[in-house]
Protein backbone atom coordinates (compact mmCIF):
# COMPACT_ATOMS: atom_id res chain seq x y z
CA UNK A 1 -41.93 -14.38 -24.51
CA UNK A 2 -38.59 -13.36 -26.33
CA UNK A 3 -39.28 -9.69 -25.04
CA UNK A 4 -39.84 -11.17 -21.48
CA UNK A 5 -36.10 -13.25 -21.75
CA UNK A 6 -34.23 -10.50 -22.82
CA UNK A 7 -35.79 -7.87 -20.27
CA UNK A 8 -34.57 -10.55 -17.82
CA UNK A 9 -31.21 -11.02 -19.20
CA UNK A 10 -31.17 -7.46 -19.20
CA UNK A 11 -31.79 -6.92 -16.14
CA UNK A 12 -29.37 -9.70 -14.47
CA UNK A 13 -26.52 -8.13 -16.15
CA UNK A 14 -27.56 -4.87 -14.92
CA UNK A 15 -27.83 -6.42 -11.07
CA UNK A 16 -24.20 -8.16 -11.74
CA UNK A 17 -22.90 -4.72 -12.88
CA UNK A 18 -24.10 -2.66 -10.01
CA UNK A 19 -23.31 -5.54 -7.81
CA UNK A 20 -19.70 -5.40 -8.96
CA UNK A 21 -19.18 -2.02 -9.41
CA UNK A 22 -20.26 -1.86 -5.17
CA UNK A 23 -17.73 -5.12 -4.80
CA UNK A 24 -15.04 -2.88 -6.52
CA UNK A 25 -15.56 0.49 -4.18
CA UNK A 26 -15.59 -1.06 -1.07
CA UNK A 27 -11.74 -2.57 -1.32
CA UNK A 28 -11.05 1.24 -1.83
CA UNK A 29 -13.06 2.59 1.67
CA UNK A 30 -11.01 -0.32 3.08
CA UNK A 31 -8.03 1.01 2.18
CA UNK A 32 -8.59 4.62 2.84
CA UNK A 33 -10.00 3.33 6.70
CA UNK A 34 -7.04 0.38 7.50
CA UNK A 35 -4.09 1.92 5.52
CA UNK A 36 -2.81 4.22 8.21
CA UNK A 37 -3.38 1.53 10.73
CA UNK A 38 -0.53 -0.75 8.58
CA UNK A 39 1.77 1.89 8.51
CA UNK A 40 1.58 3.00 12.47
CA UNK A 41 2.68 -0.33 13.38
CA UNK A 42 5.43 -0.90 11.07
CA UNK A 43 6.55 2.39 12.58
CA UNK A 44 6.13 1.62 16.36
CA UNK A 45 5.59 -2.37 16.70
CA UNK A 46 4.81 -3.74 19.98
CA UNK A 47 7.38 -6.24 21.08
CA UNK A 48 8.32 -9.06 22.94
CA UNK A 49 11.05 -9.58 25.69
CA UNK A 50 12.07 -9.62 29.31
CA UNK A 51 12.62 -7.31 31.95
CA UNK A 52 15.54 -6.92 34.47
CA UNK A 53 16.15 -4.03 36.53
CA UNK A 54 18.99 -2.20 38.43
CA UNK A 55 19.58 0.59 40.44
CA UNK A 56 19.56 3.74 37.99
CA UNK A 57 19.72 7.33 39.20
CA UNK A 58 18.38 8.22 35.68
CA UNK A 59 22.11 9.44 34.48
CA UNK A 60 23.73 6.77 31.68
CA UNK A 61 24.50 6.55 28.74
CA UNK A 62 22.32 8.52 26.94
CA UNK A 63 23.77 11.73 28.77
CA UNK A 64 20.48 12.81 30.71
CA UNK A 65 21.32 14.41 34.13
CA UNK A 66 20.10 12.50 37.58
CA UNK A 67 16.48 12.52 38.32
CA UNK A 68 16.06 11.66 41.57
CA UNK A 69 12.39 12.61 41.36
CA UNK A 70 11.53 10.86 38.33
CA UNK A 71 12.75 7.02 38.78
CA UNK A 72 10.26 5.67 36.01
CA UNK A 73 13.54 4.62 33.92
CA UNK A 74 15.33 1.88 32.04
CA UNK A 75 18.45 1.02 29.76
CA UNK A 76 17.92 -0.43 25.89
CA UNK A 77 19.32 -2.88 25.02
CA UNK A 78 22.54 -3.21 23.18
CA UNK A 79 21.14 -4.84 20.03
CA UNK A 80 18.20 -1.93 19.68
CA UNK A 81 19.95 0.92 21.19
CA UNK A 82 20.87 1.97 17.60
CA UNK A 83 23.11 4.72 18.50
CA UNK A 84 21.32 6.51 21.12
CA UNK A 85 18.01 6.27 18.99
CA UNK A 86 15.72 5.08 21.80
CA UNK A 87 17.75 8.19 24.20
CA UNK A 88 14.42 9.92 25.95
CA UNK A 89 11.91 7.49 24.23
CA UNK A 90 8.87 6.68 26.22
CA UNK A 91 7.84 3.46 26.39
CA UNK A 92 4.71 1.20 28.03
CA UNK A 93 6.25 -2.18 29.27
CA UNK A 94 3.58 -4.55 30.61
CA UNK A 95 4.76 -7.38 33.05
CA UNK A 96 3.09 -9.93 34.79
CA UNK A 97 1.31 -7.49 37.58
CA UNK A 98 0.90 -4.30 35.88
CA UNK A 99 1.92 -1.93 33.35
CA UNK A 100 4.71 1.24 33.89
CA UNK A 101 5.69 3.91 31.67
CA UNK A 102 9.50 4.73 31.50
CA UNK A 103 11.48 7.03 29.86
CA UNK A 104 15.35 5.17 28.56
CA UNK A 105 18.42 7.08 29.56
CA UNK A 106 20.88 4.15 29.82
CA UNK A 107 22.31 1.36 27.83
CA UNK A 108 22.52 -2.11 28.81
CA UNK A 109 25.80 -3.75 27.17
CA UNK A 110 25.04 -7.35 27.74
CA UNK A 111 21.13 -7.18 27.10
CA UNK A 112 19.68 -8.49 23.61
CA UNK A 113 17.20 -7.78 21.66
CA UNK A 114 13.76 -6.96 23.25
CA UNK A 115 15.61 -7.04 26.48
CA UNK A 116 15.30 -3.80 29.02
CA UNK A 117 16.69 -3.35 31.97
CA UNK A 118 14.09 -1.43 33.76
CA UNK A 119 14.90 0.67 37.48
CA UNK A 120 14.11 -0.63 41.07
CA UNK A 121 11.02 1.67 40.91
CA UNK A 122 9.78 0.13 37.43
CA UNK A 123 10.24 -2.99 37.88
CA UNK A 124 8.73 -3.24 40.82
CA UNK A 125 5.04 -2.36 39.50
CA UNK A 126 5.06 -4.71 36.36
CA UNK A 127 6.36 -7.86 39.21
CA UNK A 128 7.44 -8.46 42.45
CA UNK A 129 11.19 -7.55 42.55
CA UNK A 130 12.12 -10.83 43.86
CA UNK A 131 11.37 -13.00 40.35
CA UNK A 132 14.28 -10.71 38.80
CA UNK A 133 13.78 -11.37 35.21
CA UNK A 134 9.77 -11.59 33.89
CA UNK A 135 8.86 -11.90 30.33
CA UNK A 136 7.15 -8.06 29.44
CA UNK A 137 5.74 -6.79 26.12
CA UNK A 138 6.65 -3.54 25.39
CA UNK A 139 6.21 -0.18 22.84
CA UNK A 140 7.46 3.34 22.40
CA UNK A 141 4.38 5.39 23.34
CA UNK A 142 3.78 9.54 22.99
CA UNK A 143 2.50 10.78 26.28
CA UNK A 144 0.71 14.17 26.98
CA UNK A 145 4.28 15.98 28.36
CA UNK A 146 4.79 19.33 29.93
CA UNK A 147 6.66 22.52 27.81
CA UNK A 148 8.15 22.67 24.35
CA UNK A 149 11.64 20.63 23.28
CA UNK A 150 15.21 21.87 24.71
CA UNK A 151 18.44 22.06 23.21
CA UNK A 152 21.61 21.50 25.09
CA UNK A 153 25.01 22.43 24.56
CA UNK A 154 27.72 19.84 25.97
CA UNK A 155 30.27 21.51 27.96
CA UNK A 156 33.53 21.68 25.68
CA UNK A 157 31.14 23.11 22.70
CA UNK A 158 32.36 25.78 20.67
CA UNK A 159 31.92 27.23 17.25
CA UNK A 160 34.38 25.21 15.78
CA UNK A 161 33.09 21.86 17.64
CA UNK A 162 29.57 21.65 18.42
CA UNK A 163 27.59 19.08 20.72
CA UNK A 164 23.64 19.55 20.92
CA UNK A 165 21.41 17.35 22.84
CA UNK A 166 17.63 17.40 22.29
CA UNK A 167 15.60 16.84 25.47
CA UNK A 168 12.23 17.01 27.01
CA UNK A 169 10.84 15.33 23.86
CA UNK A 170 7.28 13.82 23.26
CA UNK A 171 8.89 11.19 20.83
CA UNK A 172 11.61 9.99 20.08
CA UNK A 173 14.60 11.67 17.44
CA UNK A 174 15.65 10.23 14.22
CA UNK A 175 16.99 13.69 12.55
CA UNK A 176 18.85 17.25 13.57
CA UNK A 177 19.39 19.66 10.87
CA UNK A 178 20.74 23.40 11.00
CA UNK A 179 20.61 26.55 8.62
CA UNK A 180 23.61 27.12 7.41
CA UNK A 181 22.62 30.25 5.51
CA UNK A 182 21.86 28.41 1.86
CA UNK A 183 20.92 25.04 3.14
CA UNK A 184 20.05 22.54 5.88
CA UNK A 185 22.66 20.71 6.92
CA UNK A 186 22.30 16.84 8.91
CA UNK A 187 24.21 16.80 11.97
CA UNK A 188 25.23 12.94 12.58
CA UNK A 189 24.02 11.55 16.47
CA UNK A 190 26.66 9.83 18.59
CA UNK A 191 26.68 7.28 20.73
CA UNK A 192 26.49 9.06 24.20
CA UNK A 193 23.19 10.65 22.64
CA UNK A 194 24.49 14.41 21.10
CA UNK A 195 24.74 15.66 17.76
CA UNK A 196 28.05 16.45 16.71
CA UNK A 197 29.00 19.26 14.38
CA UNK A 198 32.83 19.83 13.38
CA UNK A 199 35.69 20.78 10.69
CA UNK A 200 33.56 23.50 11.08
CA UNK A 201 31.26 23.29 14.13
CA UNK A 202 27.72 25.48 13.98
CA UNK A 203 29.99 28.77 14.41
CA UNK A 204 29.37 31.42 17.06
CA UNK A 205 25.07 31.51 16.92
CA UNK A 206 22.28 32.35 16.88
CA UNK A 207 20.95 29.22 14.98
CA UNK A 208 18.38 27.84 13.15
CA UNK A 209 17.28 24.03 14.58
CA UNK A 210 15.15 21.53 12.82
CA UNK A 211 14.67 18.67 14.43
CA UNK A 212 12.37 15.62 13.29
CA UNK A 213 10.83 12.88 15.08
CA UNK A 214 9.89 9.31 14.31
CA UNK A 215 6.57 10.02 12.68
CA UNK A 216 8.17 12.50 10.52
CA UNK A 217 7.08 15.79 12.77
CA UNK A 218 9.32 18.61 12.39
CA UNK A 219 9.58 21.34 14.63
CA UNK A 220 11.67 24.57 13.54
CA UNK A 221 13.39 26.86 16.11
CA UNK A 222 15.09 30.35 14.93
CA UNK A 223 17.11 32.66 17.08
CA UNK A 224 19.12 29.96 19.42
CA UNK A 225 21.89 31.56 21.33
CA UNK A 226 25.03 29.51 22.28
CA UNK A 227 25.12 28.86 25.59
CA UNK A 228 27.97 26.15 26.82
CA UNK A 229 26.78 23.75 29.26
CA UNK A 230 23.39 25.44 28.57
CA UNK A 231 20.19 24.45 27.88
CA UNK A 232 17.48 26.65 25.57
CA UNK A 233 13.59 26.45 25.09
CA UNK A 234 12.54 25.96 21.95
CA UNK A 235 9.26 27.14 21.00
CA UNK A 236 6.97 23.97 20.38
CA UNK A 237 6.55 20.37 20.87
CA UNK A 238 5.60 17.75 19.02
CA UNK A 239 2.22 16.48 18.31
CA UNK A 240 0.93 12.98 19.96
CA UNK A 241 2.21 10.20 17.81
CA UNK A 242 -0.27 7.56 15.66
């Protein structure tokens, strides 16, 4: 009878140690499965806001040229613009009647937070133009996009004061380094959406670009020639965000 107790007792602690040594692995395979979800959306939240719109040509202030064929636009707003961080984003804004893509190449001064001012063309397939202001939900987004990144040289550039623009980017652009020889060097973004080198500028070229987006992609270009007012290929683009 004693043998018959014990072999139970045995045997129960042997069940509660299995049992618990399961309960203690699958915390882990929850981890390893949800963990990356976490961090994708404190990197790219949706959000909450309204939507305006105005007649945009898809110039502003984030420096892009006209696009008359490619209206899908809007301007940040002032609280989020951050500097010119949102400058070529793509984002998904859902309205009451639908849901647009548009790319932001403006600012909108008196707009706050969550707030974007979206074109004539945008608006008008998230609501019917003539409610003006509709509450939207919105997110940056990385859409399939045709050829690798661009630099841009602002007219005025030289080798002793250097503007570079990055465009025709899957997501948006939170760093811009060059080789300096020993080192990479940060090059600080300014509001109108370049990145200004002086006291020295990037010198005469060819140069070597790295340029990061907001998932922490980098993509490396070597061989860059100088061209004022010009634009250059570089050789790759980034990869489709989380």
């Amino acid at each position: 009878m004693k043998r018959t107790i014990l072999f139970i007792v045995i045997t129960v602690i042997g069940l509660l140690g299995l049992a618990n040594r399961i309960g203690r692995a699958a915390p882990r395979d929850d981890w390893t499965i949800y963990l990356p979800l976490i961090a994708t959306t404190k990197l790219n939240p949706p959000q909450q806001g309204i939507a305006t719109y105005y007649t945009a040509t898809g110039a502003g202030a984030c420096s892009f040229e006209p696009s008359p064929n490619d209206l899908l636009v809007a301007a940040m707003n002032a609280e989020e613009y951050n500097n010119a961080a949102y400058c070529g984003a793509f984002v998904e804004v859902s309205g009451p009647s639908g849901t647009v893509t548009v790319r932001i190449v403006d600012l909108c001064p008196e707009c706050k937070t969550g707030h974007l001012d979206l074109s004539r063309e945008a608006f008008a397939k998230i609501a019917n133009p003539v409610l003006g202001r509709v509450p939207i939900s919105w997110r940056v987004i990385s859409p399939a996009i045709n050829g690798p990144i661009a630099y841009h040289f602002k007219e005025g550039s030289n080798q002793w004061w250097t503007a570079v623009q990055i465009r025709n980017h899957r997501n948006p652009i939170t760093k811009f380094e060059y080789w300096n020889g020993s080192q990479w060097v940060t090059v600080l973004r300014v509001s109108y959406n370049f990145f200004v080198q002086t006291n020295p500028g990037l010198g005469v070229g060819p140069y070597t670009f790295r340029v990061t987006d907001m998932y922490s992609n980098t993509l490396t270009d070597s061989g860059i020639p100088f061209i004022e007012s010009g634009t250059v290929n570089g050789a790759g683009q980034f990869p489709p965000g989380p």
